[in-house]
Protein backbone atom coordinates (compact mmCIF):
# COMPACT_ATOMS: atom_id res chain seq x y z
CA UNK A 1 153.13 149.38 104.38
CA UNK A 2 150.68 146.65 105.54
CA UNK A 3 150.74 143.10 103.88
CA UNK A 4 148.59 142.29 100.77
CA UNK A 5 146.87 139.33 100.84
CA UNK A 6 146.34 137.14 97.78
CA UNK A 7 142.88 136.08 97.91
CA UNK A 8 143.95 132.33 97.78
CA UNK A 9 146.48 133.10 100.73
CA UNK A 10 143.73 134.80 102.80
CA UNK A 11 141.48 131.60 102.34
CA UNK A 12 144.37 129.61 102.99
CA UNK A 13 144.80 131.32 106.09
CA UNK A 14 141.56 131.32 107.60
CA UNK A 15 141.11 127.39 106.54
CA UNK A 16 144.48 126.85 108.40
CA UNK A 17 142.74 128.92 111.50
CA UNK A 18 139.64 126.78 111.40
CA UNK A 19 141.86 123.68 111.01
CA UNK A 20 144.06 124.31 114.33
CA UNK A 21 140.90 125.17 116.00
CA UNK A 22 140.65 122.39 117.64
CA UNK A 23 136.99 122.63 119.18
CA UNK A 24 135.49 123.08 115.67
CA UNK A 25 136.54 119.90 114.83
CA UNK A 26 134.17 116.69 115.32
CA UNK A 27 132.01 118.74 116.97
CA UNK A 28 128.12 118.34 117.24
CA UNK A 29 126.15 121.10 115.98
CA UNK A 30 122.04 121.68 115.57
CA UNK A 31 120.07 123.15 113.55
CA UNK A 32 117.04 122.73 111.20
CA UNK A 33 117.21 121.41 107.04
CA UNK A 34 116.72 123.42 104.52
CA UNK A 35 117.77 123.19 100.59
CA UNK A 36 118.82 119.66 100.99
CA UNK A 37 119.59 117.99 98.28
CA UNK A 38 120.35 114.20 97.26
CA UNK A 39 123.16 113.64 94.52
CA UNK A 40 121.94 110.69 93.37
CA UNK A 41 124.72 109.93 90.51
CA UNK A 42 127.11 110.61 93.78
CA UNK A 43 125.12 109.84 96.33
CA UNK A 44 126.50 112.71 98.72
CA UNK A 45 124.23 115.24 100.35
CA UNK A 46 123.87 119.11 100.18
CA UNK A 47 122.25 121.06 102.53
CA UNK A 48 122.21 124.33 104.68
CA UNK A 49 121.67 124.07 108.35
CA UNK A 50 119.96 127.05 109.96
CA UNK A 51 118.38 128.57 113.33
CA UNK A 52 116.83 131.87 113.77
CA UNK A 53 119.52 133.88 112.49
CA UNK A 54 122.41 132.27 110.84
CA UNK A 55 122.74 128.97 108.70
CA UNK A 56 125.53 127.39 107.84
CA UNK A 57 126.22 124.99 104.27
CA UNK A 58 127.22 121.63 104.55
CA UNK A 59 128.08 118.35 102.93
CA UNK A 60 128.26 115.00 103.85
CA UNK A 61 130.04 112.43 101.02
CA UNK A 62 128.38 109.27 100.18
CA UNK A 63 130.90 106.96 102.76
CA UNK A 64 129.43 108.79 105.59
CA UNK A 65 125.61 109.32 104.37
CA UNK A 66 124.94 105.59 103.46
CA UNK A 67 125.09 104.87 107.08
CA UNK A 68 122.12 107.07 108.01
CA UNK A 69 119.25 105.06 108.69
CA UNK A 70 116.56 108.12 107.97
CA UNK A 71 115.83 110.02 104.65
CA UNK A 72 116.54 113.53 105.82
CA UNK A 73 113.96 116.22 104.97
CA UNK A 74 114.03 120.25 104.58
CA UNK A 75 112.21 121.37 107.85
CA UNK A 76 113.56 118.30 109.95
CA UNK A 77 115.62 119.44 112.95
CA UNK A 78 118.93 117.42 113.30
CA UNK A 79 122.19 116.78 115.67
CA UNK A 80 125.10 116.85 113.19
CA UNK A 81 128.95 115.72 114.07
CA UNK A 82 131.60 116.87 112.26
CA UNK A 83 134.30 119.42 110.74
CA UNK A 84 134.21 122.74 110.06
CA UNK A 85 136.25 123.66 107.55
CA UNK A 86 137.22 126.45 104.20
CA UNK A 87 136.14 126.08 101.04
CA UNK A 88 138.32 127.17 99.00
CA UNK A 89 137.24 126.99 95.80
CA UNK A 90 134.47 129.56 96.89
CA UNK A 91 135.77 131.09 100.05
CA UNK A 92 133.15 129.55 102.14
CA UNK A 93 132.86 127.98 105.68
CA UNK A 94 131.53 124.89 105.21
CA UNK A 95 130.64 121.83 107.89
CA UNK A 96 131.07 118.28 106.51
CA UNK A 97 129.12 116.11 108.47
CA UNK A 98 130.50 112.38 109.53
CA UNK A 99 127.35 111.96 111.39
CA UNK A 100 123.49 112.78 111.72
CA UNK A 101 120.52 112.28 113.79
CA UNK A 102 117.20 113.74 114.35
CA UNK A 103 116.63 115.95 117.24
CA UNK A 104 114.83 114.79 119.93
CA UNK A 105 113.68 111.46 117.78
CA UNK A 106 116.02 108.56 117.72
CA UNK A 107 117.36 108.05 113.89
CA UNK A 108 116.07 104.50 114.06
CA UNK A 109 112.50 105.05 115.02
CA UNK A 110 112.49 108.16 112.30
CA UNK A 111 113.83 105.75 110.11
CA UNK A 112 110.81 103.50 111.08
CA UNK A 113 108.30 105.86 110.84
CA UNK A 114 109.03 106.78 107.01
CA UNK A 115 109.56 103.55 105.64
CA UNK A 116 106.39 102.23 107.29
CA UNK A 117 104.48 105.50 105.96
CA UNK A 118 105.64 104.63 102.09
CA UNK A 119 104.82 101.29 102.12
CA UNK A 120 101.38 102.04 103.46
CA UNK A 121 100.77 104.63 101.00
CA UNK A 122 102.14 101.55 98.22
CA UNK A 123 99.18 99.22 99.85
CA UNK A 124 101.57 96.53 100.82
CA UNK A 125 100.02 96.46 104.37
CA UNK A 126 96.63 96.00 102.72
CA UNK A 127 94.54 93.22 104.25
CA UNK A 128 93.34 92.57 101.29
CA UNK A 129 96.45 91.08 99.48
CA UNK A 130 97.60 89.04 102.44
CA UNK A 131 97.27 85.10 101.33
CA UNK A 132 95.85 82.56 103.46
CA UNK A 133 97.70 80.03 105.77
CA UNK A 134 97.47 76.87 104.77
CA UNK A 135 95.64 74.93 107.42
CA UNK A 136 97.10 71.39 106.50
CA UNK A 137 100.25 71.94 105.67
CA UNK A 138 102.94 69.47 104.36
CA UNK A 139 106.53 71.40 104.59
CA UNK A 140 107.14 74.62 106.76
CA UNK A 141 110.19 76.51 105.35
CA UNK A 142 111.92 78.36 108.16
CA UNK A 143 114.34 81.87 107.18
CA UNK A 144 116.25 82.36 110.37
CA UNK A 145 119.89 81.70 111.83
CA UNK A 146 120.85 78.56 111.81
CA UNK A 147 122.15 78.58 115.65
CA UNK A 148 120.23 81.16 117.16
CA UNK A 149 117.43 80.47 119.73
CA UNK A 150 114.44 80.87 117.24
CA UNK A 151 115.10 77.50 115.17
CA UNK A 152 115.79 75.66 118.31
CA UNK A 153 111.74 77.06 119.72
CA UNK A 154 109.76 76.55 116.06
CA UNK A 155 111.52 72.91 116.07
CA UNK A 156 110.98 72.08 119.98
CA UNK A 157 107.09 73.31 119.43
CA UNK A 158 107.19 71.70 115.69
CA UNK A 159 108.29 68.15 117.07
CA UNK A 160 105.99 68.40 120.04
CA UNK A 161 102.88 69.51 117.51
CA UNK A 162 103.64 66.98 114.64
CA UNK A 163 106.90 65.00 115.06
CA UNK A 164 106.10 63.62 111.29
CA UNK A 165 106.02 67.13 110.05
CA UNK A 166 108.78 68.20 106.95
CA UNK A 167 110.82 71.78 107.56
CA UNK A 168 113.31 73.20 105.43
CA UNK A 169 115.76 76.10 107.19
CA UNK A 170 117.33 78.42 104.85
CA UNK A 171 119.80 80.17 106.74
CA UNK A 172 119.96 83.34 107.08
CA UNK A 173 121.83 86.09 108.62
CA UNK A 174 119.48 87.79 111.43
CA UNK A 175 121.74 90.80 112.65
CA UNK A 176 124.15 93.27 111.35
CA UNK A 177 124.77 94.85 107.84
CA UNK A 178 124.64 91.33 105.90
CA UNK A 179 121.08 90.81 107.59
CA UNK A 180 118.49 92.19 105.21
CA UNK A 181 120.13 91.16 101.81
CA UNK A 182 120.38 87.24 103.29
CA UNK A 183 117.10 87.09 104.62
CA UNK A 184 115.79 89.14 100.90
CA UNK A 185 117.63 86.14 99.64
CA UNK A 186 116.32 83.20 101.74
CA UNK A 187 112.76 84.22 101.10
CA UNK A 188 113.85 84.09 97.13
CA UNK A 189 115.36 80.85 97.33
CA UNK A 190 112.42 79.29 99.25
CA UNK A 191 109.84 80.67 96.38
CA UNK A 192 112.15 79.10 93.45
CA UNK A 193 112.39 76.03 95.28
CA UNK A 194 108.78 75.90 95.90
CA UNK A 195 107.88 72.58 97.60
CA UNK A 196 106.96 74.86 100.74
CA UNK A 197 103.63 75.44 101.69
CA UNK A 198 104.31 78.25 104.65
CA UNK A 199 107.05 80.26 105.37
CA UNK A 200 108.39 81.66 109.26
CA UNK A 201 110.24 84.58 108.84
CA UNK A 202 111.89 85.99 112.12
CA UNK A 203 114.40 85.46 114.94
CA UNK A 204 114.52 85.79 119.00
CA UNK A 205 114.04 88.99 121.22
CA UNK A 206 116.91 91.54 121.43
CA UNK A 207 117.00 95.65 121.07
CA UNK A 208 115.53 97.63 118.33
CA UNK A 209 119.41 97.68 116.85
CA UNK A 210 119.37 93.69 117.01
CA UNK A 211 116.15 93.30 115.36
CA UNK A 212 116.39 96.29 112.40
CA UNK A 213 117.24 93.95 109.46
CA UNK A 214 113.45 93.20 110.01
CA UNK A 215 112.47 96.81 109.60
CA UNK A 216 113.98 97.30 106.28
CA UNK A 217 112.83 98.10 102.74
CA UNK A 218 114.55 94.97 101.09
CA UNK A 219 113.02 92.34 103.29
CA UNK A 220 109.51 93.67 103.76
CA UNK A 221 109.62 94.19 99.50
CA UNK A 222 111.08 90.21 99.58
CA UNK A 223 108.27 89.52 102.17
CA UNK A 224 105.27 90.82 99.82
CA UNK A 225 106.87 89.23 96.71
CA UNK A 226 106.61 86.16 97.89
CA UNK A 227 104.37 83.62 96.63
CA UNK A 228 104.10 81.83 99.50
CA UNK A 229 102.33 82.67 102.71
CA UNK A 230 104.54 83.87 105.38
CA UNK A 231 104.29 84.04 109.00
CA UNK A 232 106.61 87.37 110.92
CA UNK A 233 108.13 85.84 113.93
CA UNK A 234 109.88 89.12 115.41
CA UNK A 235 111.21 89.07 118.68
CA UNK A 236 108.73 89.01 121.71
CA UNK A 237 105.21 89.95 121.82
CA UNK A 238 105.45 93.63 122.23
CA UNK A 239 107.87 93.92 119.15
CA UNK A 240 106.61 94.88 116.13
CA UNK A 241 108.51 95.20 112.85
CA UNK A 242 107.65 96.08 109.60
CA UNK A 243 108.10 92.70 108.58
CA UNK A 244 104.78 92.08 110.84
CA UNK A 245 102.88 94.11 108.78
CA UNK A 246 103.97 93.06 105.47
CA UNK A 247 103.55 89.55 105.99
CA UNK A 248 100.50 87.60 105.62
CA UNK A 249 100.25 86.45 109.53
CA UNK A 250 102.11 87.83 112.45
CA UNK A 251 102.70 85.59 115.11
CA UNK A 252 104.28 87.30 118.71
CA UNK A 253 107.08 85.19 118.92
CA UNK A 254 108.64 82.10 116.91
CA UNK A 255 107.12 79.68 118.98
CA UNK A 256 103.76 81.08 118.36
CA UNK A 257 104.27 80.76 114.71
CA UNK A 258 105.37 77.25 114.97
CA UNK A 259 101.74 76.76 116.65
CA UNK A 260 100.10 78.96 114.32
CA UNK A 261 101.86 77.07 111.21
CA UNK A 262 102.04 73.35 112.03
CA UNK A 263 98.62 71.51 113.25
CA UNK A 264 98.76 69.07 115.93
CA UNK A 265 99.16 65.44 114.55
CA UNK A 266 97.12 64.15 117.21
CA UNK A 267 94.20 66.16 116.44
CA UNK A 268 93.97 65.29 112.76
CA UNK A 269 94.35 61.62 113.38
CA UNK A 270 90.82 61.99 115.62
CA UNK A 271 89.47 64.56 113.34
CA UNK A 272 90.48 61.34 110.05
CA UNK A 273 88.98 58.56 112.78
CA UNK A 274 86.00 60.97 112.99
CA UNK A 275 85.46 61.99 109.60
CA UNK A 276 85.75 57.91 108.51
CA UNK A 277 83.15 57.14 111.08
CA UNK A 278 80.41 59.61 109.53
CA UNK A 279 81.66 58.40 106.09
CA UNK A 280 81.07 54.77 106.76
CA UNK A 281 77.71 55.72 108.34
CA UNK A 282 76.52 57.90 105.68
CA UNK A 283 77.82 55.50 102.85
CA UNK A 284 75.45 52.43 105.01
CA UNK A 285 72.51 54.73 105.16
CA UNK A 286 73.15 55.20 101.43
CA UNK A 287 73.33 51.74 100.59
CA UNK A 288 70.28 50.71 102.70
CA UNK A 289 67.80 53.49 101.03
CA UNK A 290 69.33 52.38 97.63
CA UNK A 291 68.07 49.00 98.27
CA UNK A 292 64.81 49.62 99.86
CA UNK A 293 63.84 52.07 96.20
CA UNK A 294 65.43 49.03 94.68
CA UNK A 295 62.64 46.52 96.35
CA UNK A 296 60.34 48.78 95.78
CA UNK A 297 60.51 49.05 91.97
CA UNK A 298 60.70 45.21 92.08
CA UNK A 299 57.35 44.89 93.37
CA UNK A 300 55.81 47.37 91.12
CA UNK A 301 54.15 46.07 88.20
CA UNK A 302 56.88 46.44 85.31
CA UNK A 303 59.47 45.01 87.28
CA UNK A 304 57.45 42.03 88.95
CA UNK A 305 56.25 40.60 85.45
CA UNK A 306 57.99 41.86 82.78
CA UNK A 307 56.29 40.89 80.08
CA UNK A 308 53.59 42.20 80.97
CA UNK A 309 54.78 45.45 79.42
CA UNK A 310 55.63 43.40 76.59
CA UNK A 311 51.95 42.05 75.96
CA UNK A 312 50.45 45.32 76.62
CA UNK A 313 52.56 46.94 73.59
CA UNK A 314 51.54 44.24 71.82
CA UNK A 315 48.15 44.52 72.30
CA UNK A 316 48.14 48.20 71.57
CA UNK A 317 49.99 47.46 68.60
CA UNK A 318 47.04 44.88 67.22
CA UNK A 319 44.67 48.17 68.16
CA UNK A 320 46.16 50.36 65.81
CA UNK A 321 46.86 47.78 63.06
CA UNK A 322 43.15 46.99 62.51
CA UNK A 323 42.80 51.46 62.99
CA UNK A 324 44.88 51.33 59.67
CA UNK A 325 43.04 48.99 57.90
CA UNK A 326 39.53 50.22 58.35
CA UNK A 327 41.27 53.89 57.41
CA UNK A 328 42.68 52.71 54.46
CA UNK A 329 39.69 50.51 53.30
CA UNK A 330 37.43 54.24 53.98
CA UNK A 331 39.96 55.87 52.27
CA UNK A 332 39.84 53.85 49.09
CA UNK A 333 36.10 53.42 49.11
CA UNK A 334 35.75 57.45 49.48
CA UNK A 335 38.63 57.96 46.35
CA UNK A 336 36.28 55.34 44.23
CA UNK A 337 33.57 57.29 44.48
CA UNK A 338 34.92 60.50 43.63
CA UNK A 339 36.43 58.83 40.42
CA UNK A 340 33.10 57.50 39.76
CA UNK A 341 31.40 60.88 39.87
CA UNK A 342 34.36 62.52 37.74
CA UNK A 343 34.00 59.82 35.48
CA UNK A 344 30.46 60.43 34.63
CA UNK A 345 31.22 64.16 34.42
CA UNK A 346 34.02 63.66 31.66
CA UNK A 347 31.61 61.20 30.41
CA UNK A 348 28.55 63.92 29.27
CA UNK A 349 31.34 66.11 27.95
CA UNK A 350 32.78 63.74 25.42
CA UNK A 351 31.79 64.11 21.58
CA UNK A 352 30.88 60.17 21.27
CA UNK A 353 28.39 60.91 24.03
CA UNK A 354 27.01 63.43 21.59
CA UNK A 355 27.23 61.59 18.75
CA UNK A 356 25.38 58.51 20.35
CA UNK A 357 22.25 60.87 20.57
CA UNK A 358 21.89 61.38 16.67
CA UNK A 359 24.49 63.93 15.96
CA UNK A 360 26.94 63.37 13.66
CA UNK A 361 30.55 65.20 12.98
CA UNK A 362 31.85 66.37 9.45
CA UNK A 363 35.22 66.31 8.12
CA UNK A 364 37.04 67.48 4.88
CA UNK A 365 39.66 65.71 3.11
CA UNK A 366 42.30 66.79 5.48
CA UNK A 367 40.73 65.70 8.48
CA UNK A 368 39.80 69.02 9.18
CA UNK A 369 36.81 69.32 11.44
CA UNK A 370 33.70 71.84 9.42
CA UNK A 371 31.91 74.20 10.97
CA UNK A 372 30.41 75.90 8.42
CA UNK A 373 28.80 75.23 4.85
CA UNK A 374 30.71 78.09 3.40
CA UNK A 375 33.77 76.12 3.52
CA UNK A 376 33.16 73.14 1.43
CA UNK A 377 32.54 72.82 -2.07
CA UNK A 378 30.70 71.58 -4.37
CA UNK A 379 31.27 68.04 -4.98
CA UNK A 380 33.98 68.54 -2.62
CA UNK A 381 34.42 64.64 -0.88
CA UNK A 382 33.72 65.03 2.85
CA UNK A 383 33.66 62.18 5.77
CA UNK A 384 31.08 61.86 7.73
CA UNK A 385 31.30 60.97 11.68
CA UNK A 386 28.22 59.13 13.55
CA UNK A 387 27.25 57.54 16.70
CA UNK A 388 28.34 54.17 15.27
CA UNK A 389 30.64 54.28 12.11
CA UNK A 390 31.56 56.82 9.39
CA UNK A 391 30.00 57.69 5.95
CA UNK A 392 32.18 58.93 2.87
CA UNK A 393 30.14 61.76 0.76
CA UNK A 394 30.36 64.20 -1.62
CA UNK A 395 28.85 67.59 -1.72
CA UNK A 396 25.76 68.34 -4.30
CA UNK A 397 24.02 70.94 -2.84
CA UNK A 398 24.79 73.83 0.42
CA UNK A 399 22.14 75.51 2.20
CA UNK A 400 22.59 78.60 4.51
């Protein structure tokens, strides 16, 4: 009777196969992405890797995938090394991967490629944010190693250029794993510090592996945080980082940025000699057209004879004195008149005119001015008004 298998015996058994098998293990395989998948609270990858007419699942644990330099993609075509191996928990054949490239693309320059296409799209290579250099300025700060060949060129050319000139070096690792997080770092300490007016970020020549700290995320984010201008300083001329395009000025090399950053001493001491010249002969042309105005407005008339002005106000003053007078003397004359006229008017109106031409008033006991006959009495006592005098009478006869 044949053997039955347990299933966890059979799986057992064809893991143990795959194990002893020893050409399926660290071996390279390729194949195209599809369904991958970033754990990020694990940070291992998922993903299947497939051709024409098979694919294949893998995995490949956080140890081994934080050393990939490129964000793998579904459709990107790869060169995998590692183990094939069972499942068991599912009964599948599964690769776990130790190591991964892209096909036909070194990982590096893929790696390149991507982070420079997101930090475009983020405008951090935008001219338009990039700060100006300083022209005069009076401390460099330098973010390099402190005994490779770069500090020894930006301090030959800096001496040379302005041997008066103040630097500050904050070291900095400029190679290997450490690289990017000390030279994030430097930059940081330089901006808190802040009694830096430039700052030359960069280190000598060497191969694309010497000079990748530059071409990472966390010092081209440090770069455009920084509130200080700073000059890349990458390698030789045909090198070119990230760094170079995050940074305010690129400069080929580190001795160009020493030119670029620090003027030459010499030059500024003519351009000061210079600029004091024209001063002094702009200040004497000054002075001399001040004082020709000057005589001039002397010999005019106010200046000359000063009281001149002083007799002429006075004069003018006399002038409108005498104005006042004869206005006021018209004035009065003209109101005497008028009260003349008014007086004479008032005058006609008034009862003792009337009374001087023969008419006479009559009053009754109470003082009571009478109007008519029919309201006296008789020999009702009345008072009698005249031009000149009153008469006391009493009443003996009316008449209508």
């Amino acid at each position: 009777m044949p053997k039955i298998w347990m299933v966890s015996e059979l799986v057992g058994q064809i893991g143990q196969v795959l194990q002893e098998r020893i050409d399926l293990q660290n071996c390279w395989i390729s194949g195209e992405l599809s369904n991958f998948k970033n754990h990020r609270a694990s940070g291992h990858w998922y993903f299947t890797l497939k051709d024409e007419s098979s694919s294949l699942k893998g995995v490949m644990f956080k140890s081994r995938s934080e050393r990939v330099r490129f964000v793998p993609t579904d459709g990107l075509k790869v060169v995998i090394r590692g183990n094939i191996r069972m499942y068991e928990r599912e009964g599948t054949i599964q690769f776990y991967a130790e190591e991964m490239e892209p096909s036909g693309l070194g990982q590096l320059y893929l790696a390149y490629e991507q982070l420079k296409k997101k930090l475009a799209g983020e405008g951090l290579f935008d001219p338009i944010r990039k700060k100006e250099i300083p022209r005069f300025p009076l401390r460099i700060g330098i973010v390099t190693s402190p005994t490779g060949a770069a500090i020894r060129d930006i301090l030959n050319i800096m001496g040379r250029r302005h041997p008066r000139m103040s630097w500050l070096l904050a070291p900095a690792a400029v190679q290997g794993e450490a690289a990017p997080r000390e030279v994030a770092q430097a930059i940081a300490r330089l901006n808190r510090y802040g009694a830096v007016d430039v700052i030359i970020v960069g280190r000598g020549g060497g191969s694309l592996e010497e000079l990748w700290a530059f071409n990472t995320e966390v010092v081209a984010r440090a770069i455009a945080a920084s509130a200080i201008p700073i000059i890349s300083a990458v390698g030789h001329e045909t090198d070119v980082t990230i760094s170079d395009y995050v940074a305010d000025l690129r400069a080929p090399t580190p001795s160009a940025a020493a030119e670029l950053a620090v003027p030459i001493l010499q030059d500024l001491q003519y351009q000061v000699t210079q600029l004091s010249i024209r001063l002094q002969g702009a200040m004497g042309m000054l002075i001399e057209r001040n004082r020709q105005n000057l005589e001039r407005l002397a010999n005019k008339g106010p200046l000359r004879d000063p009281y001149w002005r002083i007799d002429q106000n006075r004069q003018r003053i006399d002038t409108l004195q005498m104005r006042l007078q004869e206005g006021m003397t018209r004035f009065v004359i003209d109101k005497n008149g008028i009260l003349e006229l008014l007086a004479a008017r008032l005058h006609l109106l008034s009862p003792l005119a009337i009374l001087g031409r023969g008419y006479s008033l009559a009053y009754d006991e109470g003082g009571n001015l009478l109007l008519s006959a029919q309201k006296v009495e008789l020999q009702e006592k009345i008072r009698i008004r005249l031009g000149e005098g009153s008469l006391r009478c009493q009443v003996l006869e009316k008449g209508i």
